[in-house]
N, C-alpha and C. Protein backbone atom coordinates (compact mmCIF):
# COMPACT_ATOMS: atom_id res chain seq x y z
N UNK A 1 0.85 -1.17 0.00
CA UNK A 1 0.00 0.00 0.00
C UNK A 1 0.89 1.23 0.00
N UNK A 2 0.65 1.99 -1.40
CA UNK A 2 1.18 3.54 -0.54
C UNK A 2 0.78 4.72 0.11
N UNK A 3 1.72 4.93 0.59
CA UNK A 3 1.65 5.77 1.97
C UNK A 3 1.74 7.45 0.91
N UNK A 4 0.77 8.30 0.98
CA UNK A 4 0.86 9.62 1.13
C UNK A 4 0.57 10.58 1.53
N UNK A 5 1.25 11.87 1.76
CA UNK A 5 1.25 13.10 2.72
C UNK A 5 -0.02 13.98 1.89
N UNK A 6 -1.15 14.38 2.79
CA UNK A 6 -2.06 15.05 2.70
C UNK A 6 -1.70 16.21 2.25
N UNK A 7 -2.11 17.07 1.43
CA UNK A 7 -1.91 18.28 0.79
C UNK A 7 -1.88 19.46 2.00
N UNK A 8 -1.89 20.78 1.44
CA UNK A 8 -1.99 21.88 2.74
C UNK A 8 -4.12 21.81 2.73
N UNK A 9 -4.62 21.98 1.58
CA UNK A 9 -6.03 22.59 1.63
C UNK A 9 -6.64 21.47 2.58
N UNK A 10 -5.97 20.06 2.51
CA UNK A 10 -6.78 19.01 3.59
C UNK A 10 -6.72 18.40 4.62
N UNK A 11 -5.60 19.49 5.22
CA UNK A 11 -4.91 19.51 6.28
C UNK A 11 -5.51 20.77 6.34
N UNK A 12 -6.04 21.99 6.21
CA UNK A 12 -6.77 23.19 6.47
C UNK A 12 -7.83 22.36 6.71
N UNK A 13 -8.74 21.72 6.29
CA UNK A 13 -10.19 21.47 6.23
C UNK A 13 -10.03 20.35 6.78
N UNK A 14 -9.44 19.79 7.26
CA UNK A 14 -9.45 18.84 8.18
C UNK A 14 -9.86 19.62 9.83
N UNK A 15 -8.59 20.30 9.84
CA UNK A 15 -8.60 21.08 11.09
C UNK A 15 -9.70 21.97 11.42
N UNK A 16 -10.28 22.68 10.25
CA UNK A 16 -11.73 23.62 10.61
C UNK A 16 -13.15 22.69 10.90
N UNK A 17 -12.70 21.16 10.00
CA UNK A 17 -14.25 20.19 10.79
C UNK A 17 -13.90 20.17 12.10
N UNK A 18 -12.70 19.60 12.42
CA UNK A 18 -12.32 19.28 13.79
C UNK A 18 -12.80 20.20 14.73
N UNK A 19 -12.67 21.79 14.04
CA UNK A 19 -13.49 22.44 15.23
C UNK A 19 -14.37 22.86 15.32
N UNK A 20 -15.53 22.44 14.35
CA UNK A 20 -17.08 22.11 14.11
C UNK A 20 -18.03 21.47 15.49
N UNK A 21 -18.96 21.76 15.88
CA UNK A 21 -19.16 21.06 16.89
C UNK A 21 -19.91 19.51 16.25
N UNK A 22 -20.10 18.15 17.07
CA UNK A 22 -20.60 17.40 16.31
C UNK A 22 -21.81 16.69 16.98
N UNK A 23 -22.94 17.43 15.59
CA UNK A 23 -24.45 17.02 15.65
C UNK A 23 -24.68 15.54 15.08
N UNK A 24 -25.64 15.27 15.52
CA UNK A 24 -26.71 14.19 14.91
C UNK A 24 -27.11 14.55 13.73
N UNK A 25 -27.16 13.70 12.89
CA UNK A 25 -28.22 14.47 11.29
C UNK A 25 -29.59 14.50 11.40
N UNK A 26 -30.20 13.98 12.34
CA UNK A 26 -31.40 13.95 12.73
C UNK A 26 -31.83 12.87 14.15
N UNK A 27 -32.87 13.23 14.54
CA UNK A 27 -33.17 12.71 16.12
C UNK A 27 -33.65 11.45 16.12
N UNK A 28 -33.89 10.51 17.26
CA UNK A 28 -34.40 9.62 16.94
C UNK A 28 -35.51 9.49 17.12
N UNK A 29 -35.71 8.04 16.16
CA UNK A 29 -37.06 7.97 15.26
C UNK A 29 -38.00 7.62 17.38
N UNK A 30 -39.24 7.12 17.08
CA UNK A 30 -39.86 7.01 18.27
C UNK A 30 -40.22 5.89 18.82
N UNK A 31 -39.50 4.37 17.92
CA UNK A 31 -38.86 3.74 17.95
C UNK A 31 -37.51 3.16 18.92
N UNK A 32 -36.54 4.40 18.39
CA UNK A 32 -35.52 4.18 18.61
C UNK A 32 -35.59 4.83 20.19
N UNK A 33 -36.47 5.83 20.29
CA UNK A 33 -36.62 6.07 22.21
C UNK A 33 -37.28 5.28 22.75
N UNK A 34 -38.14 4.42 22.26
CA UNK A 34 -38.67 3.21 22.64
C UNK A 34 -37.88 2.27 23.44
N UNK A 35 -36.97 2.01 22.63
CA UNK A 35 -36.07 1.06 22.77
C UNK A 35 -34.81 1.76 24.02
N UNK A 36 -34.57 2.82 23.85
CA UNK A 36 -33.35 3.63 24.80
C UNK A 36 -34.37 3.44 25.80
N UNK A 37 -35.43 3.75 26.06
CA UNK A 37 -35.74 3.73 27.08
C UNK A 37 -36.35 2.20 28.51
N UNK A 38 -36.77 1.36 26.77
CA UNK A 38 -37.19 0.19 27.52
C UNK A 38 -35.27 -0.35 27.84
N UNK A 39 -34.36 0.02 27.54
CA UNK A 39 -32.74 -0.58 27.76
C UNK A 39 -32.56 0.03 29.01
N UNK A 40 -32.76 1.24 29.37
CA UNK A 40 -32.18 1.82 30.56
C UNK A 40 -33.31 1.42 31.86
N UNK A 41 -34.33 0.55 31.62
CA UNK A 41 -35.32 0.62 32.55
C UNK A 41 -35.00 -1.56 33.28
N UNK A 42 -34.35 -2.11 31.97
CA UNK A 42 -34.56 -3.51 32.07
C UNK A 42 -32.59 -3.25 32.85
N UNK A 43 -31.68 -2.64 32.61
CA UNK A 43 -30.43 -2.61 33.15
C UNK A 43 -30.30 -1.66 34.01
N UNK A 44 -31.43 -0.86 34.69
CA UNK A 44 -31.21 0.36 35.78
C UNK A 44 -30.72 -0.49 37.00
N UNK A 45 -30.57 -1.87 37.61
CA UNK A 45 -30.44 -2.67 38.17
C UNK A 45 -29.18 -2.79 38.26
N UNK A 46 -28.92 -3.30 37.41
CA UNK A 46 -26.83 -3.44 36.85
C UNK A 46 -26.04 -2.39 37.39
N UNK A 47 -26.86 -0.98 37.02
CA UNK A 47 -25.88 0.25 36.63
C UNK A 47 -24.80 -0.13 37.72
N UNK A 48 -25.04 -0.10 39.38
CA UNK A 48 -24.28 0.23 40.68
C UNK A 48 -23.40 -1.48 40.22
N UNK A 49 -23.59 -2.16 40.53
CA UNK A 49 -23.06 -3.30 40.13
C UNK A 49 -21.76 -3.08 39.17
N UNK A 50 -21.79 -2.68 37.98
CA UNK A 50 -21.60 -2.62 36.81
C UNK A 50 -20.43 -1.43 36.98
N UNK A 51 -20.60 -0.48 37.42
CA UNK A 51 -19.64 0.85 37.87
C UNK A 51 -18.71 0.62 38.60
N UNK A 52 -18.92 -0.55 39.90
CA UNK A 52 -18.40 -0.73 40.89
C UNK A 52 -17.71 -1.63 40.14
N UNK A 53 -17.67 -2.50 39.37
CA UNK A 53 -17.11 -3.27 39.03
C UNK A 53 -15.43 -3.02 37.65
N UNK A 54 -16.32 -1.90 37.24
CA UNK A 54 -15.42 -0.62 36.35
C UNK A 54 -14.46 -0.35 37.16
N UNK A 55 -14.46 0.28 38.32
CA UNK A 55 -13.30 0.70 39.46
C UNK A 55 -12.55 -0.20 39.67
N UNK A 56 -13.25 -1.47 39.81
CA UNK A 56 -12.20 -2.59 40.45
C UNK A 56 -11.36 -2.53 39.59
N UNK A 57 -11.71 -2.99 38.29
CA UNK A 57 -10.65 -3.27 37.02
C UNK A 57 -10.19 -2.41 36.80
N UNK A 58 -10.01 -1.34 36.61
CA UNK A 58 -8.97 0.05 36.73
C UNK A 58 -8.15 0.04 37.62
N UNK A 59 -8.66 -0.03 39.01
CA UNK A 59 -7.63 -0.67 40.16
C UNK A 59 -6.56 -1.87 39.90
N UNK A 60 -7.04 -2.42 38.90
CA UNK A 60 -6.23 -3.58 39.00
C UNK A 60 -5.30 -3.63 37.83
N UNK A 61 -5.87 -2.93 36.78
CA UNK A 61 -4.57 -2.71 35.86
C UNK A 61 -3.74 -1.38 36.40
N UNK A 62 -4.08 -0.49 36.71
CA UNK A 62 -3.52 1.15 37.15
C UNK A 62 -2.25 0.46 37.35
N UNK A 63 -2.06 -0.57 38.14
CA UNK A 63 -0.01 -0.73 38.17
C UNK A 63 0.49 -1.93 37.35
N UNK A 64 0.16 -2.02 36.40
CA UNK A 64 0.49 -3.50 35.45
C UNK A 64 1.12 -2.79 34.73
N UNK A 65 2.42 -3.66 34.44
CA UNK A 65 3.81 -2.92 33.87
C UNK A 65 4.08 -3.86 32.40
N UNK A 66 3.93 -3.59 31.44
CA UNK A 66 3.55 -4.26 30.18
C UNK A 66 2.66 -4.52 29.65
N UNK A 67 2.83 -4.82 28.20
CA UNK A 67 1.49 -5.11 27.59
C UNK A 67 0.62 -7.16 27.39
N UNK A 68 -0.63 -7.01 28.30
CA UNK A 68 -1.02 -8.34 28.14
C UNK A 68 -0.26 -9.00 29.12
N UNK A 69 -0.38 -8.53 30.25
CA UNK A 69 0.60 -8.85 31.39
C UNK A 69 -0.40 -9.63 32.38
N UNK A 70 -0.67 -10.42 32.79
CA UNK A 70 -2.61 -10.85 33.66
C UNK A 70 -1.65 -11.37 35.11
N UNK A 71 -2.39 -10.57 35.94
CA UNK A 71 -1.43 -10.33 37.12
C UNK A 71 -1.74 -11.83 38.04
């Protein structure tokens, strides 16, 4: 594959999307809140579980010294 260096104009317009803020193209359908909402109502249970469990594992890699290292 070759490898080439982006011009200046797309390296300009790269950088001015970048500081675009970034929208949705449109909202969701009523359907799709259907569904967000029946998800957050059947796992509102998990959440504390689920968070607490996030910390642990951060705790437990935070001092693992290499990559793919299983303590």
């Amino acid at each position: 594959m070759d490898h080439t260096e982006p011009d200046k104009t797309t390296e300009e317009d790269e950088l001015a999307e970048a500081g675009k803020a970034h929208v949705a193209d449109r909202g969701p359908t009523k359907e799709e809140e259907r569904l967000a909402d029946e998800s957050r109502q059947r796992y509102a249970e998990d959440a504390d579980s689920v968070a607490e469990h996030e910390r642990s594992m951060g705790k437990t890699g935070a001092d693992e010294q290499g990559e793919g290292r299983i303590p």
